[in-house]
N, C-alpha and C. Protein backbone atom coordinates (compact mmCIF):
# COMPACT_ATOMS: atom_id res chain seq x y z
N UNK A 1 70.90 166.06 20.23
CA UNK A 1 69.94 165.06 20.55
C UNK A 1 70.14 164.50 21.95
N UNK A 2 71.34 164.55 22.52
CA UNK A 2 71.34 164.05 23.41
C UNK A 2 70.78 164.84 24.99
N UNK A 3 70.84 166.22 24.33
CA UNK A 3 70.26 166.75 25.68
C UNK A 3 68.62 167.15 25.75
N UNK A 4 68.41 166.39 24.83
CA UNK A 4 67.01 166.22 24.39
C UNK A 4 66.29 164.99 25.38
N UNK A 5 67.27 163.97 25.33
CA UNK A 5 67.21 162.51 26.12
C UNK A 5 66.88 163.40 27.79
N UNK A 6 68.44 163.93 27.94
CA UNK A 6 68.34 164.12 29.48
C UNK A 6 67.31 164.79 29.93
N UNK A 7 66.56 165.83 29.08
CA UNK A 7 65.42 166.55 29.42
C UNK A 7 64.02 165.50 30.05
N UNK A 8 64.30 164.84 29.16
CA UNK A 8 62.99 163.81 28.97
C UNK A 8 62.87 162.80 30.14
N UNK A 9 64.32 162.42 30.80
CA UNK A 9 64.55 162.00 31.95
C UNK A 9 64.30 162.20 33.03
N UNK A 10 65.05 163.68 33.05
CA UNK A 10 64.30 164.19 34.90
C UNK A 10 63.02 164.17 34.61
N UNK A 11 62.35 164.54 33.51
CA UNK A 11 61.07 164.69 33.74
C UNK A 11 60.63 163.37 33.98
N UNK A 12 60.95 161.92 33.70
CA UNK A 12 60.24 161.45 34.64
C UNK A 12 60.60 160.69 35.69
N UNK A 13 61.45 161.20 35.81
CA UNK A 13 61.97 161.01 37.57
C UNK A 13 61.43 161.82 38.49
N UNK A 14 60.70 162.85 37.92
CA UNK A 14 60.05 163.45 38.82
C UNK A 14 58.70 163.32 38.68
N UNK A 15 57.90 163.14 37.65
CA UNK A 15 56.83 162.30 37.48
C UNK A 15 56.82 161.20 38.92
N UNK A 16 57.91 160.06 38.18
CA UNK A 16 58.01 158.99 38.95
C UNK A 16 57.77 159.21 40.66
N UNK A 17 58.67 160.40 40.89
CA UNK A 17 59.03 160.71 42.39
C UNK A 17 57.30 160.87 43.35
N UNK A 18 57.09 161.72 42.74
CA UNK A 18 55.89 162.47 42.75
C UNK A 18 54.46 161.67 42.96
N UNK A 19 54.38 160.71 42.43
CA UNK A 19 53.59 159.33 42.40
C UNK A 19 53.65 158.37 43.45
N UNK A 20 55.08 157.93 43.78
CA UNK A 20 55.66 157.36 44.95
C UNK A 20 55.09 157.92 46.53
N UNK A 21 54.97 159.20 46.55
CA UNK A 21 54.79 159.67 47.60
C UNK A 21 53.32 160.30 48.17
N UNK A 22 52.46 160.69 46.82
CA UNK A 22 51.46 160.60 47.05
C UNK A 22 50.96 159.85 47.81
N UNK A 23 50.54 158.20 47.17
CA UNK A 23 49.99 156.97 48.39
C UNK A 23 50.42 156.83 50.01
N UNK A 24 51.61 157.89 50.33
CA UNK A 24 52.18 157.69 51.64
C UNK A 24 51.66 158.12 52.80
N UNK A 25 50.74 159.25 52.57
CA UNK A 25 49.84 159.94 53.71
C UNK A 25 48.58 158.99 53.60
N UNK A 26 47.86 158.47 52.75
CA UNK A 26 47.03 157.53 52.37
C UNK A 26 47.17 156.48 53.45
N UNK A 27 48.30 155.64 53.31
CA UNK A 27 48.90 154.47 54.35
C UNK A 27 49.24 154.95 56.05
N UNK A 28 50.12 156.05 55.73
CA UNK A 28 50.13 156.48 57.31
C UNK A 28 48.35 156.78 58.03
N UNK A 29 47.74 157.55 57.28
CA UNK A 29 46.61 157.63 57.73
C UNK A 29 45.66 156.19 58.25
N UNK A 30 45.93 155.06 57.44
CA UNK A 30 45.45 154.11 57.63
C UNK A 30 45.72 153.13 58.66
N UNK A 31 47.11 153.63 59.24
CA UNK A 31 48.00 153.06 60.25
C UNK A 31 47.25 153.86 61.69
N UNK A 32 47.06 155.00 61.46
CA UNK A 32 46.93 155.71 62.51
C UNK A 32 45.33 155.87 63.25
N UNK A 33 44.21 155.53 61.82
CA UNK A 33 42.74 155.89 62.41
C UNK A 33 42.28 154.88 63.62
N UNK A 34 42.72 153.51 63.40
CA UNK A 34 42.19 152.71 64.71
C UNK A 34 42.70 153.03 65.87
N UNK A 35 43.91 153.73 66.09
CA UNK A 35 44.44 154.34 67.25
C UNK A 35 43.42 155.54 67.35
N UNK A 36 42.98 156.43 66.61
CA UNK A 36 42.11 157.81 66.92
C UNK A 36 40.78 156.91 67.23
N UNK A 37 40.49 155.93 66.74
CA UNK A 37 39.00 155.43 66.90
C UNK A 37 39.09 155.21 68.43
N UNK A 38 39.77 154.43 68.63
CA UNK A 38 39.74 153.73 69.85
C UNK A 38 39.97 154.78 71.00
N UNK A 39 40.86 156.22 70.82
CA UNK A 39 41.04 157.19 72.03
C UNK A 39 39.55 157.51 72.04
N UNK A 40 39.15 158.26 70.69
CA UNK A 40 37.48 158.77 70.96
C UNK A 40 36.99 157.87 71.33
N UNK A 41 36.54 156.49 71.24
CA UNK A 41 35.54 155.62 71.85
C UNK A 41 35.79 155.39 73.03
N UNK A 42 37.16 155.65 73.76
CA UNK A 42 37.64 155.26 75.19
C UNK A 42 37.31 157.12 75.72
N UNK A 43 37.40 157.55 75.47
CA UNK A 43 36.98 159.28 76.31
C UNK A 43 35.03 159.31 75.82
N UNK A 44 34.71 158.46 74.84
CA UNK A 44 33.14 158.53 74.91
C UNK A 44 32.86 157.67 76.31
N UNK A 45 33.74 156.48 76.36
CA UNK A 45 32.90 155.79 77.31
C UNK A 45 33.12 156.43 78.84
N UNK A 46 33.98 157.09 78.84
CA UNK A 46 34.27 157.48 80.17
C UNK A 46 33.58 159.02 80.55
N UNK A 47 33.42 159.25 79.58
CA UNK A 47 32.14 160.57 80.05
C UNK A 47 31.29 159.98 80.33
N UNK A 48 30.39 158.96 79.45
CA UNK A 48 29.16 157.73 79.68
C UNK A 48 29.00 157.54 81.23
N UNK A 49 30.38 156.63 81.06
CA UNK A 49 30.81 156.40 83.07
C UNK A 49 30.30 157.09 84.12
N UNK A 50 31.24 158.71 83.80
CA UNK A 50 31.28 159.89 84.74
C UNK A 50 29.92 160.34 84.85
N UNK A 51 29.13 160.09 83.79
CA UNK A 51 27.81 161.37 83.65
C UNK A 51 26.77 160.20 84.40
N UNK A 52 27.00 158.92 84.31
CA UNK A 52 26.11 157.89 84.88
C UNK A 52 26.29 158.06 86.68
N UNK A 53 27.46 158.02 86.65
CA UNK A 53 28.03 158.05 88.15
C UNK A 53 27.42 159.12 89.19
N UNK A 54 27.61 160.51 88.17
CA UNK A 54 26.90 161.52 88.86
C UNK A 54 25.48 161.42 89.10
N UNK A 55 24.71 160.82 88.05
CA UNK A 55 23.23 160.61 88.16
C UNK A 55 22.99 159.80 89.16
N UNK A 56 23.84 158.88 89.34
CA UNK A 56 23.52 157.39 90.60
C UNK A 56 23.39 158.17 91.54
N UNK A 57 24.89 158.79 91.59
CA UNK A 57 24.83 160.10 93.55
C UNK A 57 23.53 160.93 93.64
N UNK A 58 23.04 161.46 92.57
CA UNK A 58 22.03 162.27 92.88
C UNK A 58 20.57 161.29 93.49
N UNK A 59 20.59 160.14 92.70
CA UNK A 59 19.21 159.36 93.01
C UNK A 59 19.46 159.04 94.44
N UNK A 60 20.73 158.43 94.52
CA UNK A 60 21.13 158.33 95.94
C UNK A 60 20.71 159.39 97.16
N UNK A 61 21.58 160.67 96.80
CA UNK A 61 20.93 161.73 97.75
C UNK A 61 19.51 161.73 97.66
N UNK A 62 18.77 161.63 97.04
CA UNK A 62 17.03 162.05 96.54
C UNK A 62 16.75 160.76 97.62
N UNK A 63 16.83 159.40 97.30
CA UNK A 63 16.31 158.48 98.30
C UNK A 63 17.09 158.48 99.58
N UNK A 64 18.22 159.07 99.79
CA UNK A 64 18.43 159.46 101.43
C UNK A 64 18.07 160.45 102.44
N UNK A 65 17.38 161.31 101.21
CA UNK A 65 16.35 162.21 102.12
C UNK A 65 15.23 162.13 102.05
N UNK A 66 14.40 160.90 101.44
CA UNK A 66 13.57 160.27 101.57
C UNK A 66 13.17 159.26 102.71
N UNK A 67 14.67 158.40 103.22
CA UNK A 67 14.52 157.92 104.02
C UNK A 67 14.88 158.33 105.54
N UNK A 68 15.16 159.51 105.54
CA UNK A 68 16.02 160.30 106.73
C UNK A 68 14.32 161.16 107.04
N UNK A 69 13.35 161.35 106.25
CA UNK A 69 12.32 162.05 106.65
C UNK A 69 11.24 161.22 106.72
N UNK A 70 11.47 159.27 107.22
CA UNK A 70 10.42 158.36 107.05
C UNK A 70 10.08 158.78 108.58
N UNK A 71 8.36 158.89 108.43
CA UNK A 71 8.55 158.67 110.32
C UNK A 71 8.59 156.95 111.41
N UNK A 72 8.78 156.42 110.39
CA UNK A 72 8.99 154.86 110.60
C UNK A 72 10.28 154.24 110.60
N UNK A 73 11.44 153.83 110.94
CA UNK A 73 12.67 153.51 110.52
C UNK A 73 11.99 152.14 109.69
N UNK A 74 10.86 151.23 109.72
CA UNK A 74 10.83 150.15 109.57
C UNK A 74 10.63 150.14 108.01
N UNK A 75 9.57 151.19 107.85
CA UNK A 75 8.85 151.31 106.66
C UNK A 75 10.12 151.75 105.63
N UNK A 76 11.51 153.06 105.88
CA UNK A 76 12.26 153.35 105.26
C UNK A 76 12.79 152.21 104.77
N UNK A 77 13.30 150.69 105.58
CA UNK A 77 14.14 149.99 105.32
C UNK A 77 13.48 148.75 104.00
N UNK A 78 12.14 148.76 104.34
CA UNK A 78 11.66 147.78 103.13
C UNK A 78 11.47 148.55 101.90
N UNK A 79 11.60 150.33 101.43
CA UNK A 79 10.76 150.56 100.57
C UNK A 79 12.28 151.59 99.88
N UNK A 80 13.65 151.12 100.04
CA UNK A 80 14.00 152.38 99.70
C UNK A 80 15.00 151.92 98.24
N UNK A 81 14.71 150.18 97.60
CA UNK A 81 15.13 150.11 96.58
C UNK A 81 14.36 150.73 95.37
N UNK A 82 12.71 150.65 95.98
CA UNK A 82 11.68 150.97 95.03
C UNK A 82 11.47 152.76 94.83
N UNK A 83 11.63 153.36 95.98
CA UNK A 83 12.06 154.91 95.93
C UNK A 83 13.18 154.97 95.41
N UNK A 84 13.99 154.34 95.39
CA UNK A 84 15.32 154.71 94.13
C UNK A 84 15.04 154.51 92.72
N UNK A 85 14.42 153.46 92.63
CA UNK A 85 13.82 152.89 91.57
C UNK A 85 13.00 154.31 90.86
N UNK A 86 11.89 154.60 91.47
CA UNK A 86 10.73 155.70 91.28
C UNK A 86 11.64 156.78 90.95
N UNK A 87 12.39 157.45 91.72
CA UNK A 87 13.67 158.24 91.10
C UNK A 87 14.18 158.38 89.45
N UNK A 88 14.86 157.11 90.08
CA UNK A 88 15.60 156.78 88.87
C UNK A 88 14.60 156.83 87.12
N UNK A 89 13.31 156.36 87.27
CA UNK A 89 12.41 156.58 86.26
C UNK A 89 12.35 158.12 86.01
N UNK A 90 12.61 158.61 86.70
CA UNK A 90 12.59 160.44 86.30
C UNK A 90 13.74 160.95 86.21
N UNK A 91 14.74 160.32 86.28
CA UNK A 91 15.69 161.17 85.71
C UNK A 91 16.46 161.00 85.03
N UNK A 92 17.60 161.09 84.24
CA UNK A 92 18.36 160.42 82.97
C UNK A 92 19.45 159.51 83.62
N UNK A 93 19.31 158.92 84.31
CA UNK A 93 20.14 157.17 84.60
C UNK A 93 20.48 156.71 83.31
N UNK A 94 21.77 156.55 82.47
CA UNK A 94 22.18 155.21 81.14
C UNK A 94 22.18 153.95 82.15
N UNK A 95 21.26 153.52 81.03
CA UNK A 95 21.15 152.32 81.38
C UNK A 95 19.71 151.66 82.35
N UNK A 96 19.09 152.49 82.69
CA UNK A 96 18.09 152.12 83.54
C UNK A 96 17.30 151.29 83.36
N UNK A 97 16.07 150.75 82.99
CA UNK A 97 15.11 149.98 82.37
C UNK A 97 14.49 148.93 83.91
N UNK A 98 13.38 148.67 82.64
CA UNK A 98 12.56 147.23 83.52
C UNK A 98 13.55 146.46 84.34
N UNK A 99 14.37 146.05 82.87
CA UNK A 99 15.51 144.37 83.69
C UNK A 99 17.07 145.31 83.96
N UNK A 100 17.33 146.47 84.15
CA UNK A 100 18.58 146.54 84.79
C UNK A 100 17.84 148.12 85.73
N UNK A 101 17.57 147.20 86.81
CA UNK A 101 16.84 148.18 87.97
C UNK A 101 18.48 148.67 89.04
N UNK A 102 18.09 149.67 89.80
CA UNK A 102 18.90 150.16 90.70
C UNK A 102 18.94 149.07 92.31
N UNK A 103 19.95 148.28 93.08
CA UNK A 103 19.69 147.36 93.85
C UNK A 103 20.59 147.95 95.40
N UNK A 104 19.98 148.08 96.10
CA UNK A 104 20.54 148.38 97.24
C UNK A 104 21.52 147.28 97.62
N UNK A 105 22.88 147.85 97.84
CA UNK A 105 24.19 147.02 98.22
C UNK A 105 23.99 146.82 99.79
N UNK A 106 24.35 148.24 100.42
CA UNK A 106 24.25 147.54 101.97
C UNK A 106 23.15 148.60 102.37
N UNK A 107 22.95 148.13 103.56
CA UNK A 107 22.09 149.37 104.58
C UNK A 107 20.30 149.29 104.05
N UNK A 108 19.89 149.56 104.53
CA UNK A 108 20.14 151.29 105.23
C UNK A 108 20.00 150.54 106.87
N UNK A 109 21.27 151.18 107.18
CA UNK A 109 21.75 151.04 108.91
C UNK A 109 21.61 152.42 109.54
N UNK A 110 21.02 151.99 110.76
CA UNK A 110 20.82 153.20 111.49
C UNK A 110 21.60 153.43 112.58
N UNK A 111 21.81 154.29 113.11
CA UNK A 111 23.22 154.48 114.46
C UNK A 111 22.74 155.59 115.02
N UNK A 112 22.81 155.57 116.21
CA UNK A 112 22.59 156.58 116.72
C UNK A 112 23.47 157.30 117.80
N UNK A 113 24.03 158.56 116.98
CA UNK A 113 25.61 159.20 117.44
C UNK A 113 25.57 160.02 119.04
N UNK A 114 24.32 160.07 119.34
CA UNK A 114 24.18 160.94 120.45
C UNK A 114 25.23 160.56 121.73
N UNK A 115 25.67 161.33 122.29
CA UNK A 115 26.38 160.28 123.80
C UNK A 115 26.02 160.13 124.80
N UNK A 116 26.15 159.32 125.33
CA UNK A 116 25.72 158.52 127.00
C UNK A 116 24.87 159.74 127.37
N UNK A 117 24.06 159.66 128.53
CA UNK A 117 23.36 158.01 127.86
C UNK A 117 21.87 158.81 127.07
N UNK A 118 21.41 157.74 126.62
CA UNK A 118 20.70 157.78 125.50
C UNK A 118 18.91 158.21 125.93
N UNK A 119 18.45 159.23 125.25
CA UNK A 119 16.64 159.36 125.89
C UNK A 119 16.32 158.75 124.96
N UNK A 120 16.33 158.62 123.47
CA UNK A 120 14.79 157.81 123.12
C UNK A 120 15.27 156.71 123.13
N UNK A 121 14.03 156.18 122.43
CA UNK A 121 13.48 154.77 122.83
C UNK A 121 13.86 153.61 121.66
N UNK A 122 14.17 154.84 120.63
CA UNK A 122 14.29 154.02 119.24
C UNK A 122 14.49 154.76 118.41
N UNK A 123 14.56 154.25 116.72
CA UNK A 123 14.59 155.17 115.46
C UNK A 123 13.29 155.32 115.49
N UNK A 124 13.16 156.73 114.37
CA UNK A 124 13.82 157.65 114.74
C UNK A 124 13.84 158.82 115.66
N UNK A 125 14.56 160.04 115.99
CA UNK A 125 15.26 160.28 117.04
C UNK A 125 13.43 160.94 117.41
N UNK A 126 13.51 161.45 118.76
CA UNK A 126 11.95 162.32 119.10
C UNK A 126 12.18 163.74 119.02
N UNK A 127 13.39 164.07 119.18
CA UNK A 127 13.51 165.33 118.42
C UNK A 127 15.51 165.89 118.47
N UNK A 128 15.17 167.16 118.03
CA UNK A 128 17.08 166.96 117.29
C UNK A 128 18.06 167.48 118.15
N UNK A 129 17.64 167.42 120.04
CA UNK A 129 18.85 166.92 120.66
C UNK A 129 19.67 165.26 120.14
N UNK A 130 18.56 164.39 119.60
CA UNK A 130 19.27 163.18 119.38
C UNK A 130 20.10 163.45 117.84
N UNK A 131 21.03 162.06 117.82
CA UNK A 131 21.79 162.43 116.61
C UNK A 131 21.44 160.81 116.02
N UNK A 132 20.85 160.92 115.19
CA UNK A 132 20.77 159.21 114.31
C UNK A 132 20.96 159.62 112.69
N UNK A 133 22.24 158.53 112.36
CA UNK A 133 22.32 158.42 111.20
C UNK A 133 21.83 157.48 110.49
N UNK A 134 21.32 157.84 108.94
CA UNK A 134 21.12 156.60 108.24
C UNK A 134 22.30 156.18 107.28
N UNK A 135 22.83 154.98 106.69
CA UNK A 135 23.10 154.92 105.35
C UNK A 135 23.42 153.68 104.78
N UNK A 136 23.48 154.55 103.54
CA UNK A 136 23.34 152.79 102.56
C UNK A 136 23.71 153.09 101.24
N UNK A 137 23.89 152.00 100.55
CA UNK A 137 24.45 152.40 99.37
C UNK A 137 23.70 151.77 98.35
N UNK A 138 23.82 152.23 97.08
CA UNK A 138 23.20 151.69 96.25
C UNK A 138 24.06 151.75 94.73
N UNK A 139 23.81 150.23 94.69
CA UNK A 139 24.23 149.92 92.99
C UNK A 139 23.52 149.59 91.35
N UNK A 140 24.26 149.66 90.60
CA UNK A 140 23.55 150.08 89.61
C UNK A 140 24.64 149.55 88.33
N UNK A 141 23.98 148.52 87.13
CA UNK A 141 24.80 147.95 86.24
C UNK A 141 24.48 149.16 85.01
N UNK A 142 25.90 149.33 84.68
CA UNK A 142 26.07 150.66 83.35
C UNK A 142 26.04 149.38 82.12
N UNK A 143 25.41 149.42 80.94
CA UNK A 143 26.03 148.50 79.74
C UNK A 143 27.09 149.37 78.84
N UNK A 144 28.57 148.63 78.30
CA UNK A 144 29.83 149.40 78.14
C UNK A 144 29.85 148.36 77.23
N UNK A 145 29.98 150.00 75.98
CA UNK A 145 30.24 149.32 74.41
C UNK A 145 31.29 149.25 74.37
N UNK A 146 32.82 149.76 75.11
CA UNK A 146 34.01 149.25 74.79
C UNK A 146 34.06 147.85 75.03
N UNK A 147 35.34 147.16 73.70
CA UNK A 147 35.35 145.70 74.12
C UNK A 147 36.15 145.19 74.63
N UNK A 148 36.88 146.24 75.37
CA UNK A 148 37.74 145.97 76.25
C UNK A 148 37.94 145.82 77.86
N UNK A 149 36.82 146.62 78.52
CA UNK A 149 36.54 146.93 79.45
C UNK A 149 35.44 145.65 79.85
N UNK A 150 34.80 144.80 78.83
CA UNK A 150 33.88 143.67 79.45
C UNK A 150 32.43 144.05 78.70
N UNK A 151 31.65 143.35 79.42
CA UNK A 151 29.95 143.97 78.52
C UNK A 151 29.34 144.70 79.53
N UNK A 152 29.54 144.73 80.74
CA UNK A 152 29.19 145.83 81.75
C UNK A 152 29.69 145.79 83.35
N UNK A 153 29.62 147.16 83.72
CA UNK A 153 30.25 147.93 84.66
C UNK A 153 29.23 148.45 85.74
N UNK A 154 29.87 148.27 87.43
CA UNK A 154 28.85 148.23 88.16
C UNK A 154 29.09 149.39 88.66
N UNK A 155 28.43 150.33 88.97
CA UNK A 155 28.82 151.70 89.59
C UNK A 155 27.77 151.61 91.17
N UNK A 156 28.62 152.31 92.12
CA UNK A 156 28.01 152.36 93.83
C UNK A 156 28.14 153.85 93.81
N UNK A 157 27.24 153.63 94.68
CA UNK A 157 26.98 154.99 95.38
C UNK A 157 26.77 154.97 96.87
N UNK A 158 27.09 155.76 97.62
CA UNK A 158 27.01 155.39 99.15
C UNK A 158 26.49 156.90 99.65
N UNK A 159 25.95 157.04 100.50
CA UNK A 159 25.35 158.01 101.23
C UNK A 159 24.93 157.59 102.68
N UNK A 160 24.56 159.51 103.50
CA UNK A 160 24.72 158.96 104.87
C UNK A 160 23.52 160.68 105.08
N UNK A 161 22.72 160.00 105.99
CA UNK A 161 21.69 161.40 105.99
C UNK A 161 21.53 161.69 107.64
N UNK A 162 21.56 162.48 107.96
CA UNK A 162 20.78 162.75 109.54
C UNK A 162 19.33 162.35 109.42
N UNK A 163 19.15 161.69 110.37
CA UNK A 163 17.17 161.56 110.13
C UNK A 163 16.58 162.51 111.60
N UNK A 164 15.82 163.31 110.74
CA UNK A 164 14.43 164.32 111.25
C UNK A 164 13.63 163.18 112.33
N UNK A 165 13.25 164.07 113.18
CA UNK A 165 12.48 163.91 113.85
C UNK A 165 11.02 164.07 113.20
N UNK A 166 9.76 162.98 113.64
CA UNK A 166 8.90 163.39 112.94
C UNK A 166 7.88 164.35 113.44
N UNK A 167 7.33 165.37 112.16
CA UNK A 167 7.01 166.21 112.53
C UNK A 167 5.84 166.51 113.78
N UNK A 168 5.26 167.45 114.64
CA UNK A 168 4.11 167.17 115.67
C UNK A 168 3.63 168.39 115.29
């Protein structure tokens, strides 16, 4: 009878064992998902970032060769938040809309690189012995669902174009 007892024992010590350890991947798992949440939501937002960033440079280039082919320097300088703007409606900008528009930071400054001494008269050049640059930059508010990083993020873009002579 008695090795009847001990039989009956391990068995449930290993029952017992067996039970114990189950719930343990359960808990570690539970320890560990807000750390996986938070890497994926921090590499979502930063593609978000990157893929926004690239779109800004492109609208950027698009309205600096818009304004590098004005035959007016005057007309380029009042109209080139709203040509970014017009841009930006066509192409996939996050974040774009009515109330978070694209806002010109600095410029558009004109220079003119040619050396001593100087034939024309003004912007822009009369033809492409002269050297005149334009540039300017332009900014743009991203909205950022991490809640760590703030409720939103300003991304620049800067560009610099040769300006054309206009055509005759």
């Amino acid at each position: 009878m008695t090795g009847y007892t001990l039989r009956l024992r391990s068995r449930s010590l290993r029952t017992r064992t067996t039970r114990t350890t189950r719930g343990q991947a359960l808990v570690e798992f539970a320890l560990v998902l807000p750390l996986l949440v938070l890497i994926m939501l921090g590499v979502m937002q930063f593609g978000i970032l990157f893929w926004t960033q690239i779109t800004l440079t492109q609208v950027a280039r698009d309205a600096g060769r818009w304004v590098a082919s004005q035959p007016t320097c005057v007309a380029a300088t009042v109209n080139v938040a709203g040509q970014a703007n017009a841009i930006a409606a066509k192409s996939t900008l996050y974040g774009w809309g009515p109330s978070s528009q694209i806002s010109v930071s600095s410029g558009p400054t004109y220079q003119n690189l040619t050396p001593p001494p100087h034939t024309s008269a003004g912007c822009p050049p009369e033809d492409n012995r002269e050297i005149w640059n334009v540039t300017f930059q332009l900014s743009h508010t991203v909205p950022v669902f991490m809640p760590l990083l703030g409720r939103t993020f300003t991304l620049r873009s800067e560009v610099q174009f040769r300006m054309e002579p206009a055509p005759q």
